[in-house]
PDB file of N, CA and C in Angstrom:
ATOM      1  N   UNK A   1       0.842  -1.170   0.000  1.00  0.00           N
ATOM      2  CA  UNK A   1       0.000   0.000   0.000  1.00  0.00           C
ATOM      3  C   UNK A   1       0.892   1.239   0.000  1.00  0.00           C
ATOM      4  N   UNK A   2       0.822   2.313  -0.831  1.00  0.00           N
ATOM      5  CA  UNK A   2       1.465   3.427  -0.947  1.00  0.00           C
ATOM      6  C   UNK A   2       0.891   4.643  -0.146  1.00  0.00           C
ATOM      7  N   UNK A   3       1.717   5.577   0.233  1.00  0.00           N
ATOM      8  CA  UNK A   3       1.251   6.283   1.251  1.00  0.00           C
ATOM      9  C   UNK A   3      -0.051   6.986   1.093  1.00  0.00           C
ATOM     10  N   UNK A   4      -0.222   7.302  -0.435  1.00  0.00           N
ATOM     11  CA  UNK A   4      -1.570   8.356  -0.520  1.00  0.00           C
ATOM     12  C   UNK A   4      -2.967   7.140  -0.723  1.00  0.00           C
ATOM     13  N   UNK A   5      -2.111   5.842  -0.849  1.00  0.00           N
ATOM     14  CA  UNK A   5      -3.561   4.842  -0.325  1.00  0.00           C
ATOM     15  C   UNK A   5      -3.733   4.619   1.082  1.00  0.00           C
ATOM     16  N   UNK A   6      -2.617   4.347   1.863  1.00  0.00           N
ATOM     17  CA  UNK A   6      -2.777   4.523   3.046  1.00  0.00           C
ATOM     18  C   UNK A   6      -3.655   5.822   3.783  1.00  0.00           C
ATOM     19  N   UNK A   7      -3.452   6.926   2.781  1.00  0.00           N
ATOM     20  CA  UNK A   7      -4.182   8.361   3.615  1.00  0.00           C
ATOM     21  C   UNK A   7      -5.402   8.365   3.591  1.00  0.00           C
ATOM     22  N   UNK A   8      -5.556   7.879   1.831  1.00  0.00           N
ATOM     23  CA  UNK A   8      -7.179   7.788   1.586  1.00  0.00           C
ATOM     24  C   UNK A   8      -7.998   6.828   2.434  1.00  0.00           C
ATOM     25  N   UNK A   9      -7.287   5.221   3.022  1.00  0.00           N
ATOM     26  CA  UNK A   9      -7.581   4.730   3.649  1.00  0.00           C
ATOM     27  C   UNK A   9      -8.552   4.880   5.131  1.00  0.00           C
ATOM     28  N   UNK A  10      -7.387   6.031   5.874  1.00  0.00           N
ATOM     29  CA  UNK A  10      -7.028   6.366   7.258  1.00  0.00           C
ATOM     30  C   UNK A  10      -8.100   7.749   7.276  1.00  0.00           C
ATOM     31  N   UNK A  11      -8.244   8.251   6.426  1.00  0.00           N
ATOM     32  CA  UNK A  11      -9.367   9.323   6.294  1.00  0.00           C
ATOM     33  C   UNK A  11     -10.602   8.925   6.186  1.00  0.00           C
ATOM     34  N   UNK A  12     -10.582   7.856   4.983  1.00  0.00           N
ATOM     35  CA  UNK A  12     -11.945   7.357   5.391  1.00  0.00           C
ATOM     36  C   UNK A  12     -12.549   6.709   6.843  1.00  0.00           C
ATOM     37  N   UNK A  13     -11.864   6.126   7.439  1.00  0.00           N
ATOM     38  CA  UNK A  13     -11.790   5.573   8.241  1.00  0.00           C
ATOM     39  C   UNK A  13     -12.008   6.301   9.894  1.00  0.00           C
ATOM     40  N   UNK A  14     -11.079   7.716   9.807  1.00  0.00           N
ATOM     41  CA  UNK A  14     -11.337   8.388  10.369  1.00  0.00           C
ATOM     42  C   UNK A  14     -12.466   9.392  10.475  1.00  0.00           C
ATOM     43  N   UNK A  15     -13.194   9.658   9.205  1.00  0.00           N
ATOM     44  CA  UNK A  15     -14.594  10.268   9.248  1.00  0.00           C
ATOM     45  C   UNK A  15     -15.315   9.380  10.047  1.00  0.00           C
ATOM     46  N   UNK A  16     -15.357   8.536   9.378  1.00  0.00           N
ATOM     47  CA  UNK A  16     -16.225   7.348  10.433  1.00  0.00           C
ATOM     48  C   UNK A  16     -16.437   7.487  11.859  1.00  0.00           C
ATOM     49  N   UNK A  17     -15.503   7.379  12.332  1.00  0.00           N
ATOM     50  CA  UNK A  17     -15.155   8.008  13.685  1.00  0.00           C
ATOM     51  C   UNK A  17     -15.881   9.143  14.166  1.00  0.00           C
ATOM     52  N   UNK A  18     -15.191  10.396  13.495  1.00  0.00           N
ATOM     53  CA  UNK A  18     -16.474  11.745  13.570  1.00  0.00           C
ATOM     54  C   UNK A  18     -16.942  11.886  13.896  1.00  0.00           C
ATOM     55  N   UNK A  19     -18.096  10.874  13.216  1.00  0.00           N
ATOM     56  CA  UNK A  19     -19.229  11.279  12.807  1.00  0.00           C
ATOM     57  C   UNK A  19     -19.897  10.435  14.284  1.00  0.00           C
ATOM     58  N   UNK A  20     -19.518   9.129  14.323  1.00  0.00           N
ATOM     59  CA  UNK A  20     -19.620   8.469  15.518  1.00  0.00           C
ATOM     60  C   UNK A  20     -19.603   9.086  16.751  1.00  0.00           C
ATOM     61  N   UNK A  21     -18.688   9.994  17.138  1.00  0.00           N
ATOM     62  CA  UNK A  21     -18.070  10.482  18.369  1.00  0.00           C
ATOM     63  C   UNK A  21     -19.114  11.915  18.226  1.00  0.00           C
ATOM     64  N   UNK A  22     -19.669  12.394  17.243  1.00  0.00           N
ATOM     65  CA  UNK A  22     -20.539  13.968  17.016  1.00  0.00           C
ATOM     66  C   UNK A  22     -22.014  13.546  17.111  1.00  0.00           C
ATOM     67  N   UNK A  23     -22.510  12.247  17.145  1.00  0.00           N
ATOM     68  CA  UNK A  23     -23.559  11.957  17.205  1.00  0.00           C
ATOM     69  C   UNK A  23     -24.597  12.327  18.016  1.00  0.00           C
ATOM     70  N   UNK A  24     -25.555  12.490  18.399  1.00  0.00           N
ATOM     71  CA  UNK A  24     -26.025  12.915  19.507  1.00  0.00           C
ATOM     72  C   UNK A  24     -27.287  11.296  19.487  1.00  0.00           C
ATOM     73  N   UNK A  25     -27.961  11.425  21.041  1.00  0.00           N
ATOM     74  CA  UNK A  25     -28.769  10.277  21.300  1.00  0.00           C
ATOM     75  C   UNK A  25     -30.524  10.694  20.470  1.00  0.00           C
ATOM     76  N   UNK A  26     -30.564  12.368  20.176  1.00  0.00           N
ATOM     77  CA  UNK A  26     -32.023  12.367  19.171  1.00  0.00           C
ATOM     78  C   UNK A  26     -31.979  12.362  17.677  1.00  0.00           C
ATOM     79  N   UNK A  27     -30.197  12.147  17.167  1.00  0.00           N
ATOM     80  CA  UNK A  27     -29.900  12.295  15.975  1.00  0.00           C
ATOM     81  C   UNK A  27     -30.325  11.325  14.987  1.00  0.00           C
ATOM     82  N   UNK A  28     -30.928  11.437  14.337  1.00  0.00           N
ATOM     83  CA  UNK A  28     -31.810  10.567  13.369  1.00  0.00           C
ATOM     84  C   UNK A  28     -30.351   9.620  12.273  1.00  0.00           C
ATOM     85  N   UNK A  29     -30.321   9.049  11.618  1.00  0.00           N
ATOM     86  CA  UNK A  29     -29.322   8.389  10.893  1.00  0.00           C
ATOM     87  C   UNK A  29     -28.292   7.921  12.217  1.00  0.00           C
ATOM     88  N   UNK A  30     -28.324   7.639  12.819  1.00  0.00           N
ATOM     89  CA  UNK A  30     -27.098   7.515  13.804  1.00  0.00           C
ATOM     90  C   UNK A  30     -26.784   6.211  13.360  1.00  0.00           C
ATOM     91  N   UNK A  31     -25.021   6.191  13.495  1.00  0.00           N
ATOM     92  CA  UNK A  31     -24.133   5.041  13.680  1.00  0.00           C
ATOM     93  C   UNK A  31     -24.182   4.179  14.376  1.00  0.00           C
ATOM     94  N   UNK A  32     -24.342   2.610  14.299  1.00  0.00           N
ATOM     95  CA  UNK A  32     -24.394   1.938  14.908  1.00  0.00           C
ATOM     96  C   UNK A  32     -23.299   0.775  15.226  1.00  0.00           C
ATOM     97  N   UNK A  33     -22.877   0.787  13.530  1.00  0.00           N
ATOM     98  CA  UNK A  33     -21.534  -0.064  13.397  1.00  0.00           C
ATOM     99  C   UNK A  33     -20.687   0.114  12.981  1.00  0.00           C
ATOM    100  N   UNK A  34     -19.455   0.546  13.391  1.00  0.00           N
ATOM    101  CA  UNK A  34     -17.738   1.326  12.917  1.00  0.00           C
ATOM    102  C   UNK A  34     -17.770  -0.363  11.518  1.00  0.00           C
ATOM    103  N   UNK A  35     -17.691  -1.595  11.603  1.00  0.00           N
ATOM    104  CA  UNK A  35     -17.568  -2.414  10.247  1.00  0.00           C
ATOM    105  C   UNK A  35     -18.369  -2.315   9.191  1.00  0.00           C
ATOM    106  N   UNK A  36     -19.667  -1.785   9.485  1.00  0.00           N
ATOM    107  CA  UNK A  36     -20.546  -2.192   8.525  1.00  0.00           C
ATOM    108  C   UNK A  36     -21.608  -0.333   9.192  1.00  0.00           C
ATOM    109  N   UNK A  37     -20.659   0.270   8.618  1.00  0.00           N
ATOM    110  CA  UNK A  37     -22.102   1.847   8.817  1.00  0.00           C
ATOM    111  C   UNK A  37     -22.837   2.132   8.268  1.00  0.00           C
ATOM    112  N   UNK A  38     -23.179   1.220   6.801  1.00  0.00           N
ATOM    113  CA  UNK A  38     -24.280   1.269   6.401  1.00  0.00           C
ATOM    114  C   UNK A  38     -25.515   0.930   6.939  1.00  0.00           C
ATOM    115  N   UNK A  39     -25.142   0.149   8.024  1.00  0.00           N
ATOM    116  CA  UNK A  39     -26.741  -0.788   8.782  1.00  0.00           C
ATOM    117  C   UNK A  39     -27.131   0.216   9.839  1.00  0.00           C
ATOM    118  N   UNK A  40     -28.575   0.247   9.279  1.00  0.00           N
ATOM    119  CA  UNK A  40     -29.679   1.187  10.024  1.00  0.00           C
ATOM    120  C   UNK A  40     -30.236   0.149  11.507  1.00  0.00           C
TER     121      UNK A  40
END
């Protein structure tokens, strides 16, 4: 893996996070799973 795949990687990865950690408990769409954040 080359570094600017590694970044793109680690960014994606890190939004994830974010968005996780900014969530609030009346926030509608909320995160449930850092593997799979598509599942409602």
């Amino acid at each position: 893996m080359k570094g600017t795949e590694k970044a793109s990687y680690f960014q994606e990865a890190l939004t994830i996070v974010k968005r996780l950690l900014q969530q609030e408990r009346k926030d509608k769409n909320k995160l449930y799973s850092l593997h799979e954040p598509e599942v409602i």
